[in-house]
C-alpha atoms as a PDB file:
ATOM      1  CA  UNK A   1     256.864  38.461 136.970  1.00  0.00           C
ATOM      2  CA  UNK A   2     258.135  40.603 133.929  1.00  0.00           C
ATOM      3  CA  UNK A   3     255.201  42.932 132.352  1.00  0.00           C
ATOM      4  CA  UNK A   4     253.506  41.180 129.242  1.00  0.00           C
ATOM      5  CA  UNK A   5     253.354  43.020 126.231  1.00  0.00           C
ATOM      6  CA  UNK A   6     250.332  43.786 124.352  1.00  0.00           C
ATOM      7  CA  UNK A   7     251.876  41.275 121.482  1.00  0.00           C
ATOM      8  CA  UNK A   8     252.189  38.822 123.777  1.00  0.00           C
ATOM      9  CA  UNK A   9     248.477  39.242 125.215  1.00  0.00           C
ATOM     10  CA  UNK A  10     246.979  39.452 121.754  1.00  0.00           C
ATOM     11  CA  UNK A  11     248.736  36.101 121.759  1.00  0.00           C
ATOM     12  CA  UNK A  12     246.994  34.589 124.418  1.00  0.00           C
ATOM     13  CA  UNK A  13     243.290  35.301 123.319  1.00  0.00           C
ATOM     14  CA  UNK A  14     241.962  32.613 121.035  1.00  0.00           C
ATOM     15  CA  UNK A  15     240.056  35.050 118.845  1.00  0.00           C
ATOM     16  CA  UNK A  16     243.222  36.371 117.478  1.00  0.00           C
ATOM     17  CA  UNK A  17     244.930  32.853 117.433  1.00  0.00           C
ATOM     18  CA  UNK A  18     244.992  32.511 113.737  1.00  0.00           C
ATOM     19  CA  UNK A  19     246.313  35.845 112.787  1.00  0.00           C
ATOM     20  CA  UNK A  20     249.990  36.109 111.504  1.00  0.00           C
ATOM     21  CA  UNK A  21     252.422  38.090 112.507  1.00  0.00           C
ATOM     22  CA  UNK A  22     252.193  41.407 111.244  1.00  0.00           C
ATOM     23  CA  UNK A  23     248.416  41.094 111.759  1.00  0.00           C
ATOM     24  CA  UNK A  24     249.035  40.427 115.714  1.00  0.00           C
ATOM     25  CA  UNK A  25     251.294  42.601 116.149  1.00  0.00           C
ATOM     26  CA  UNK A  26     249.229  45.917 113.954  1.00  0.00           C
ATOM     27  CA  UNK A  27     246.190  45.001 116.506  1.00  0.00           C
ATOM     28  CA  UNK A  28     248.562  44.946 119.369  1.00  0.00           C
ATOM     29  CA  UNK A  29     249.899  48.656 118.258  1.00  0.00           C
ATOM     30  CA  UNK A  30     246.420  50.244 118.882  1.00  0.00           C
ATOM     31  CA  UNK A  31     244.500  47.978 121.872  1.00  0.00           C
ATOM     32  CA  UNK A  32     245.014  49.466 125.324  1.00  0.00           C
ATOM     33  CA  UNK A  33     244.635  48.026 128.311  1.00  0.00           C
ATOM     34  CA  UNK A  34     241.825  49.290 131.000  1.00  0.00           C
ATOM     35  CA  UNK A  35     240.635  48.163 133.886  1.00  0.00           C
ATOM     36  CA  UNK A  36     236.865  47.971 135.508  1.00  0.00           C
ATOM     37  CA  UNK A  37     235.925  48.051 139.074  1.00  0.00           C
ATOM     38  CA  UNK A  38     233.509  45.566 140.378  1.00  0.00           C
ATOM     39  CA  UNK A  39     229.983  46.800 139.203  1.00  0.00           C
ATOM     40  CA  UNK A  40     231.036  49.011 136.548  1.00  0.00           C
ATOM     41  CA  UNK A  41     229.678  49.072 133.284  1.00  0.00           C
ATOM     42  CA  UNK A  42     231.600  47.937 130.076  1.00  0.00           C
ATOM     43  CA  UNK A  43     229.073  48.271 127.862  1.00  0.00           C
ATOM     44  CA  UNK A  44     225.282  49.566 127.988  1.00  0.00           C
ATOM     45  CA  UNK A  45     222.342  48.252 126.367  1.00  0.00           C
ATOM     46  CA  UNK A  46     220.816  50.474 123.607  1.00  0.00           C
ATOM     47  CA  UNK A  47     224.106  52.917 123.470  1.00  0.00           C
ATOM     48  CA  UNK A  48     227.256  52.252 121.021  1.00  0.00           C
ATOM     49  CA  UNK A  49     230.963  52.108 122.842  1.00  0.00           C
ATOM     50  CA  UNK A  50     232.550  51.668 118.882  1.00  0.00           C
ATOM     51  CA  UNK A  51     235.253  49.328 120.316  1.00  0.00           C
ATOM     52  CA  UNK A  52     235.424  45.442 120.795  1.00  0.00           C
ATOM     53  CA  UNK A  53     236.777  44.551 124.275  1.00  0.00           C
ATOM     54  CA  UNK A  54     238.551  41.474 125.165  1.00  0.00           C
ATOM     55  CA  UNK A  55     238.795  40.311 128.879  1.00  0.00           C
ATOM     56  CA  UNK A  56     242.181  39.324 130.395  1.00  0.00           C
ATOM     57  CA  UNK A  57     241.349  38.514 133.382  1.00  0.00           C
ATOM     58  CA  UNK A  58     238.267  38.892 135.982  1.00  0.00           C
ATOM     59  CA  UNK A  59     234.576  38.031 135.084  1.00  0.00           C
ATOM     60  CA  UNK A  60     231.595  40.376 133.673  1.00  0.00           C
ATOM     61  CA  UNK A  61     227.811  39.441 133.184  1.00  0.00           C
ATOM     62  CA  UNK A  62     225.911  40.321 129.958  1.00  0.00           C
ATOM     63  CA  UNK A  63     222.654  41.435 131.020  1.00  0.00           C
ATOM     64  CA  UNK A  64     219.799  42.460 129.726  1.00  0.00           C
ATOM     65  CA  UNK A  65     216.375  44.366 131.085  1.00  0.00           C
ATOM     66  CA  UNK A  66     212.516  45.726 131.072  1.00  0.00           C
ATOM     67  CA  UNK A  67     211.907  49.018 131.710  1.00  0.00           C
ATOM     68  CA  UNK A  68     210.714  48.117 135.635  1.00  0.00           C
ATOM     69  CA  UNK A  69     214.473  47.094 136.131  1.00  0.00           C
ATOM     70  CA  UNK A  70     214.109  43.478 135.877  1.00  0.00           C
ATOM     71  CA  UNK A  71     217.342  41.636 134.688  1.00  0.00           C
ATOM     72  CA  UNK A  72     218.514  38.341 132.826  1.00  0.00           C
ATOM     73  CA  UNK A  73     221.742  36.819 132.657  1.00  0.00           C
ATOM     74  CA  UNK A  74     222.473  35.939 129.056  1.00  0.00           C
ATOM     75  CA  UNK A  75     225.785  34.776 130.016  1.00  0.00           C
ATOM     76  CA  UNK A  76     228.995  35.038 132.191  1.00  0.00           C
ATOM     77  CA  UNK A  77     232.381  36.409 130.528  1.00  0.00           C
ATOM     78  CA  UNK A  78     235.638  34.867 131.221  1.00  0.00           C
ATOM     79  CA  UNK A  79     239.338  35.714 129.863  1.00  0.00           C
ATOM     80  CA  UNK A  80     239.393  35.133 126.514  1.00  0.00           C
ATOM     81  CA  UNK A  81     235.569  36.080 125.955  1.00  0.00           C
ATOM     82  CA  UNK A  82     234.967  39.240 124.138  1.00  0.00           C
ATOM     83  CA  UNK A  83     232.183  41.855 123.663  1.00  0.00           C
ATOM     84  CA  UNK A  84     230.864  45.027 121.463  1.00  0.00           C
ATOM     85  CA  UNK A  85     231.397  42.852 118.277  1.00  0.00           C
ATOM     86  CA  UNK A  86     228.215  43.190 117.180  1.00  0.00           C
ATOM     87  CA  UNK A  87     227.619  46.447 117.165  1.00  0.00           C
ATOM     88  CA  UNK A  88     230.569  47.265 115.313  1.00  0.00           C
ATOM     89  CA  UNK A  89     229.680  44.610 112.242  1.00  0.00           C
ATOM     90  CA  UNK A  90     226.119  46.111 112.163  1.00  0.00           C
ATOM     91  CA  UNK A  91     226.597  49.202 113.499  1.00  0.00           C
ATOM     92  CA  UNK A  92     223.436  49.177 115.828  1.00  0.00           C
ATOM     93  CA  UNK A  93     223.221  49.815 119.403  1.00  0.00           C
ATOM     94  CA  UNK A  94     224.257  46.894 121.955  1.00  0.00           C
ATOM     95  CA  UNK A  95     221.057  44.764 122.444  1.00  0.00           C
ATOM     96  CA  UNK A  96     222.419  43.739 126.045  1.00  0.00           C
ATOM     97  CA  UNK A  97     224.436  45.541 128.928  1.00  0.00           C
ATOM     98  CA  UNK A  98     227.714  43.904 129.873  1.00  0.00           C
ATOM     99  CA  UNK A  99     229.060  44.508 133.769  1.00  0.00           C
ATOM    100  CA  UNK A 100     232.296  43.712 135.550  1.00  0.00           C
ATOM    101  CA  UNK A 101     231.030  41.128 138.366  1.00  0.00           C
ATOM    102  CA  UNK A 102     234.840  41.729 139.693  1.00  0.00           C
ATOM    103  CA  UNK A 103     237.463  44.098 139.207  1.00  0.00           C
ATOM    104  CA  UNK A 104     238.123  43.092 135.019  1.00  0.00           C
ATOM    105  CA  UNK A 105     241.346  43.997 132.883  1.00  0.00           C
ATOM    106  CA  UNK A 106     240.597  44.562 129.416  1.00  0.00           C
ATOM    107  CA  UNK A 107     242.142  44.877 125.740  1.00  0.00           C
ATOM    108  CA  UNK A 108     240.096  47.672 123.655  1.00  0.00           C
ATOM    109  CA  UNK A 109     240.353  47.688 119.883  1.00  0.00           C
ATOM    110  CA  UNK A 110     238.960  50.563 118.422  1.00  0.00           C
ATOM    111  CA  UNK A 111     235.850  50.725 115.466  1.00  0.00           C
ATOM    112  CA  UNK A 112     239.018  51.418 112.750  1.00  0.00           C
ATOM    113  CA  UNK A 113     241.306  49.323 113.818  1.00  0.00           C
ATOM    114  CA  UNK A 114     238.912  46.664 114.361  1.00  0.00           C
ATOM    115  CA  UNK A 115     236.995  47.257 110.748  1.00  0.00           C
ATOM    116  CA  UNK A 116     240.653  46.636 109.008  1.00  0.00           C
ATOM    117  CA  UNK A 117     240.202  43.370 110.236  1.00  0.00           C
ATOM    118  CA  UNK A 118     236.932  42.357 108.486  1.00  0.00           C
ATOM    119  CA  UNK A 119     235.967  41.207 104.837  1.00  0.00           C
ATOM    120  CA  UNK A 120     235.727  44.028 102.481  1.00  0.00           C
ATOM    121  CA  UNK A 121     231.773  45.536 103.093  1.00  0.00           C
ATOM    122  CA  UNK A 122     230.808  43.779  99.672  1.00  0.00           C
ATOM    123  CA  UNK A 123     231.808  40.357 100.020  1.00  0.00           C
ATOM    124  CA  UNK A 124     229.938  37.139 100.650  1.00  0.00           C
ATOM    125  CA  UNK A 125     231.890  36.393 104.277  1.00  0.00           C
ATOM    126  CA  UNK A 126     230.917  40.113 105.267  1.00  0.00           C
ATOM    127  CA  UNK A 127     227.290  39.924 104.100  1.00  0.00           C
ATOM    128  CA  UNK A 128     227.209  36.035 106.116  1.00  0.00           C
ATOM    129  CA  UNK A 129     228.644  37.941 108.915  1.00  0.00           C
ATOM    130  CA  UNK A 130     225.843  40.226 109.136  1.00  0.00           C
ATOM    131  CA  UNK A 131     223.069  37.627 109.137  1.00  0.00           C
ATOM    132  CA  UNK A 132     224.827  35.958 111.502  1.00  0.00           C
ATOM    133  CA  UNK A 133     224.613  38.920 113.954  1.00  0.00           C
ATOM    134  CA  UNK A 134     221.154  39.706 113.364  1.00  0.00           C
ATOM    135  CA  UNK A 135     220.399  36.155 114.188  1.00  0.00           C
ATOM    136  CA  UNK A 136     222.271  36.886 117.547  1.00  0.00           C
ATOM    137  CA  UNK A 137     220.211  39.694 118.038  1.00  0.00           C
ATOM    138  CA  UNK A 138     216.854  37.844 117.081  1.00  0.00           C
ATOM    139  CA  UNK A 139     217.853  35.301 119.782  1.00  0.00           C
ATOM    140  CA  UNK A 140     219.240  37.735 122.311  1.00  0.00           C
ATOM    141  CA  UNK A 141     215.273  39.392 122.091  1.00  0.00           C
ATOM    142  CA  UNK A 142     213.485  35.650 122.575  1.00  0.00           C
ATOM    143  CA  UNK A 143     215.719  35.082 125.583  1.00  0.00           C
ATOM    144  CA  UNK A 144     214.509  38.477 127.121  1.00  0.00           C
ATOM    145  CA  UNK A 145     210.361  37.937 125.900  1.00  0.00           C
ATOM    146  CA  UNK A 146     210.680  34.184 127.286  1.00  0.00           C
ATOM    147  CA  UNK A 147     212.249  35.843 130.469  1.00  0.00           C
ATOM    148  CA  UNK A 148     210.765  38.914 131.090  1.00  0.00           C
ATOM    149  CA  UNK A 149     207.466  39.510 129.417  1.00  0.00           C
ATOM    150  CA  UNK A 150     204.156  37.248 129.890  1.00  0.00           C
ATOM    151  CA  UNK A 151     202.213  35.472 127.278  1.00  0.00           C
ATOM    152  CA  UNK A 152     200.743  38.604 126.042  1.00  0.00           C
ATOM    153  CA  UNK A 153     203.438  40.988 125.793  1.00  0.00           C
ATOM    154  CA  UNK A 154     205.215  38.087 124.086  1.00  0.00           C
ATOM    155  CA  UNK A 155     202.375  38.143 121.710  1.00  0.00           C
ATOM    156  CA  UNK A 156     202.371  41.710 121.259  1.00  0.00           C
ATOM    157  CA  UNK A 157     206.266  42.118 120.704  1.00  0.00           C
ATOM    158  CA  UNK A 158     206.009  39.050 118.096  1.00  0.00           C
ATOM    159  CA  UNK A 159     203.370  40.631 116.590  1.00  0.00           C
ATOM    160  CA  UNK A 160     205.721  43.888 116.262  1.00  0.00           C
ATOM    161  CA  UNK A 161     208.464  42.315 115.422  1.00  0.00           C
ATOM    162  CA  UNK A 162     206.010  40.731 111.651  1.00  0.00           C
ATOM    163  CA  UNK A 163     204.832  44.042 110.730  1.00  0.00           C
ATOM    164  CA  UNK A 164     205.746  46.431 108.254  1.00  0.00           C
ATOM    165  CA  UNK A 165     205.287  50.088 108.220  1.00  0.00           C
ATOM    166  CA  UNK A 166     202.506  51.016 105.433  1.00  0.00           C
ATOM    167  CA  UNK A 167     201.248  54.893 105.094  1.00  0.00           C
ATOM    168  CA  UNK A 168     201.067  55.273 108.761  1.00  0.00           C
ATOM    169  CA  UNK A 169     200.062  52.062 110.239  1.00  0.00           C
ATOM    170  CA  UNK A 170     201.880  48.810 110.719  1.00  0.00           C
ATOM    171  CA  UNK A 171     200.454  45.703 108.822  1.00  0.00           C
ATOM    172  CA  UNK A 172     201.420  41.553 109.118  1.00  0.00           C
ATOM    173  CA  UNK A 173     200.743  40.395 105.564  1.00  0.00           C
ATOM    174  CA  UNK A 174     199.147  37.205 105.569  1.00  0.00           C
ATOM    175  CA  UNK A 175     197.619  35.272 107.341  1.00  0.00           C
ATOM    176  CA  UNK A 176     198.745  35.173 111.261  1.00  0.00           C
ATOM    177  CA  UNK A 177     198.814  31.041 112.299  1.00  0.00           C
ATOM    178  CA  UNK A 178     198.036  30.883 116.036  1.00  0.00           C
ATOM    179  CA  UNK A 179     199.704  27.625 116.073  1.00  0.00           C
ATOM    180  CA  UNK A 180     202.969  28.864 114.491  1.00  0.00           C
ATOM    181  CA  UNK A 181     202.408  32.344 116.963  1.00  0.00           C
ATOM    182  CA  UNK A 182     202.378  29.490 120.390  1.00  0.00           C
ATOM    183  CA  UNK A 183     205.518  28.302 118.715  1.00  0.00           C
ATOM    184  CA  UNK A 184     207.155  31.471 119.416  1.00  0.00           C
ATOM    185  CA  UNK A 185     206.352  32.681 122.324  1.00  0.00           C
ATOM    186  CA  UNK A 186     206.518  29.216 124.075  1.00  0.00           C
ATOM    187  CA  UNK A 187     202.673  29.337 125.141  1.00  0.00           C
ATOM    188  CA  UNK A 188     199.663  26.928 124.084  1.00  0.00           C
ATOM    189  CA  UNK A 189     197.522  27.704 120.838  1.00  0.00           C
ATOM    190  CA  UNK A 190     194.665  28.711 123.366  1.00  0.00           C
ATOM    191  CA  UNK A 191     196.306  30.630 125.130  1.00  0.00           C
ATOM    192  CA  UNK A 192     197.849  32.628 122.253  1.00  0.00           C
ATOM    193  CA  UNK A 193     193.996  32.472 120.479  1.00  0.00           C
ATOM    194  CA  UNK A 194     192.730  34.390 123.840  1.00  0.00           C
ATOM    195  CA  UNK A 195     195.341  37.211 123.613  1.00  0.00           C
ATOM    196  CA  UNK A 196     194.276  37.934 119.800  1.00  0.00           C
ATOM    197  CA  UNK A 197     190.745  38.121 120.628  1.00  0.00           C
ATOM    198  CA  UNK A 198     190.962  40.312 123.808  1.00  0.00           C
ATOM    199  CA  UNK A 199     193.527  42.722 121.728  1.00  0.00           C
ATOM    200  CA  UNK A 200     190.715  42.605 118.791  1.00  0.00           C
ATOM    201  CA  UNK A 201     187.981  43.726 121.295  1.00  0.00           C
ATOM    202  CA  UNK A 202     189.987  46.029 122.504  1.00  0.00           C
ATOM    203  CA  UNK A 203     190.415  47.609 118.477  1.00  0.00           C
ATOM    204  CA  UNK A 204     194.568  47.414 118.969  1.00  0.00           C
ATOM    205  CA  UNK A 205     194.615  45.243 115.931  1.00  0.00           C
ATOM    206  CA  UNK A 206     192.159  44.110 113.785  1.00  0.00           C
ATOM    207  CA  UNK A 207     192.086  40.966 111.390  1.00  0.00           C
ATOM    208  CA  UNK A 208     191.134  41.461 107.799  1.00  0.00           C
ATOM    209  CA  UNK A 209     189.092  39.237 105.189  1.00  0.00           C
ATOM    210  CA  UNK A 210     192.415  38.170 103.644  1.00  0.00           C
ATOM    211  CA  UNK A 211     194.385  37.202 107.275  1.00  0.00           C
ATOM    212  CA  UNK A 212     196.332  39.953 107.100  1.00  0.00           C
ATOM    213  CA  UNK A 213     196.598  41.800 110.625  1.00  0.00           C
ATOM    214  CA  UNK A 214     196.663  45.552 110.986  1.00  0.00           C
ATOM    215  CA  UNK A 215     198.046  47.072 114.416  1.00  0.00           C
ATOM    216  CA  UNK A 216     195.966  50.144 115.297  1.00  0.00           C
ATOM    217  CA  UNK A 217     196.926  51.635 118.200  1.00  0.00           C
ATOM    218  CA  UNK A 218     200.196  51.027 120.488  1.00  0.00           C
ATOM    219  CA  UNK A 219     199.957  48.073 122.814  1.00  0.00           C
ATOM    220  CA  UNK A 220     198.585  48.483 126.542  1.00  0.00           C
ATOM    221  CA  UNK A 221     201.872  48.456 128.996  1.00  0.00           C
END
């Protein structure tokens, strides 16, 4: 079987299926082709790689984890699938770590050649592209607290995740609704009324006169 070239496999990958020409064939002039043994990592949560890569062929988990070690599948990669986008439309870290279940050929476009491919920074499309990641990310983090954490800790990262840094100390404006909290974190208003007490009497947060909730000390591992 003749060798394909990297025109032909940008070819193959529906994410590039509507580009013309001289757009395939500029992103085919600067991907290269690497391979990844079974249990190697393509990409690690919380670090930046600065390249999107696109699988060929072979199969790679996207996982993510606590800090004991515990892991969730988010989802299985096939050819065709791609990862590191992302990070390189937002520029954060990689909120998930991506390994080859088998041995996994891959295309990698770098952070330049893949930026010359996106909407100019100020436009509407890039600005809709950026909500749409953090929206990803948002969702990637309720997969792990619905996985990982219990009813409190999924109570304590929500609460996190509403506050705003304010001279020092992190404060929920407003009023917190324990109904719209159980919501969240998938537990019962009771439940979620229990945690917020215990935390109170424990002085990590305190409620004010005006519902606003003030985090005082770090949360309890």
């Amino acid at each position: 079987m003749a060798m394909l070239s990297n025109l032909d496999l940008i070819r193959r990958v529906p994410l590039f299926s509507l580009l013309t020409t001289d757009q395939a064939q500029s992103i085919a002039d600067n991907v290269v082709k690497r391979r990844f043994k079974r249990g190697e990592l393509i990409v690690e949560q919380g670090t930046k790689s600065n390249a999107l890569f696109i699988l060929l062929n072979g199969r790679a988990r996207v996982l993510t984890s606590d800090t004991r070690g515990r892991e969730v599948i988010l989802a299985v990669l096939q050819p065709g699938d791609y990862v590191g986008e992302m990070s390189l439309i937002d520029h954060e870290p990689h909120s998930a770590t991506v390994r080859a279940e088998v041995q996994t050929d891959m295309l990698v476009l770098g952070r330049l050649e893949f930026a010359r491919c996106l909407p100019e920074t100020s436009s509407l499309s890039y600005a809709i592209l950026r909500g749409l990641v953090a929206r990803l990310r948002n969702a990637d983090r309720q997969i792990e607290s619905l996985a990982l954490l219990d009813v409190y800790g999924r109570v304590a990262r929500t609460l996190l995740d509403m506050s705003e840094e304010e001279k020092g100390l992190k404060i929920i404006r407003g009023k917190v609704s324990r109904q719209d909290m159980a919501k969240v974190v998938g537990a019962s208003r009771e439940m979620v009324s229990r945690v917020m007490k215990d935390l109170e009497e424990r002085g990590v947060i305190e409620t004010l006169e005006n519902g606003s909730v003030v985090i005082k000390e770090r949360f309890p591992d």
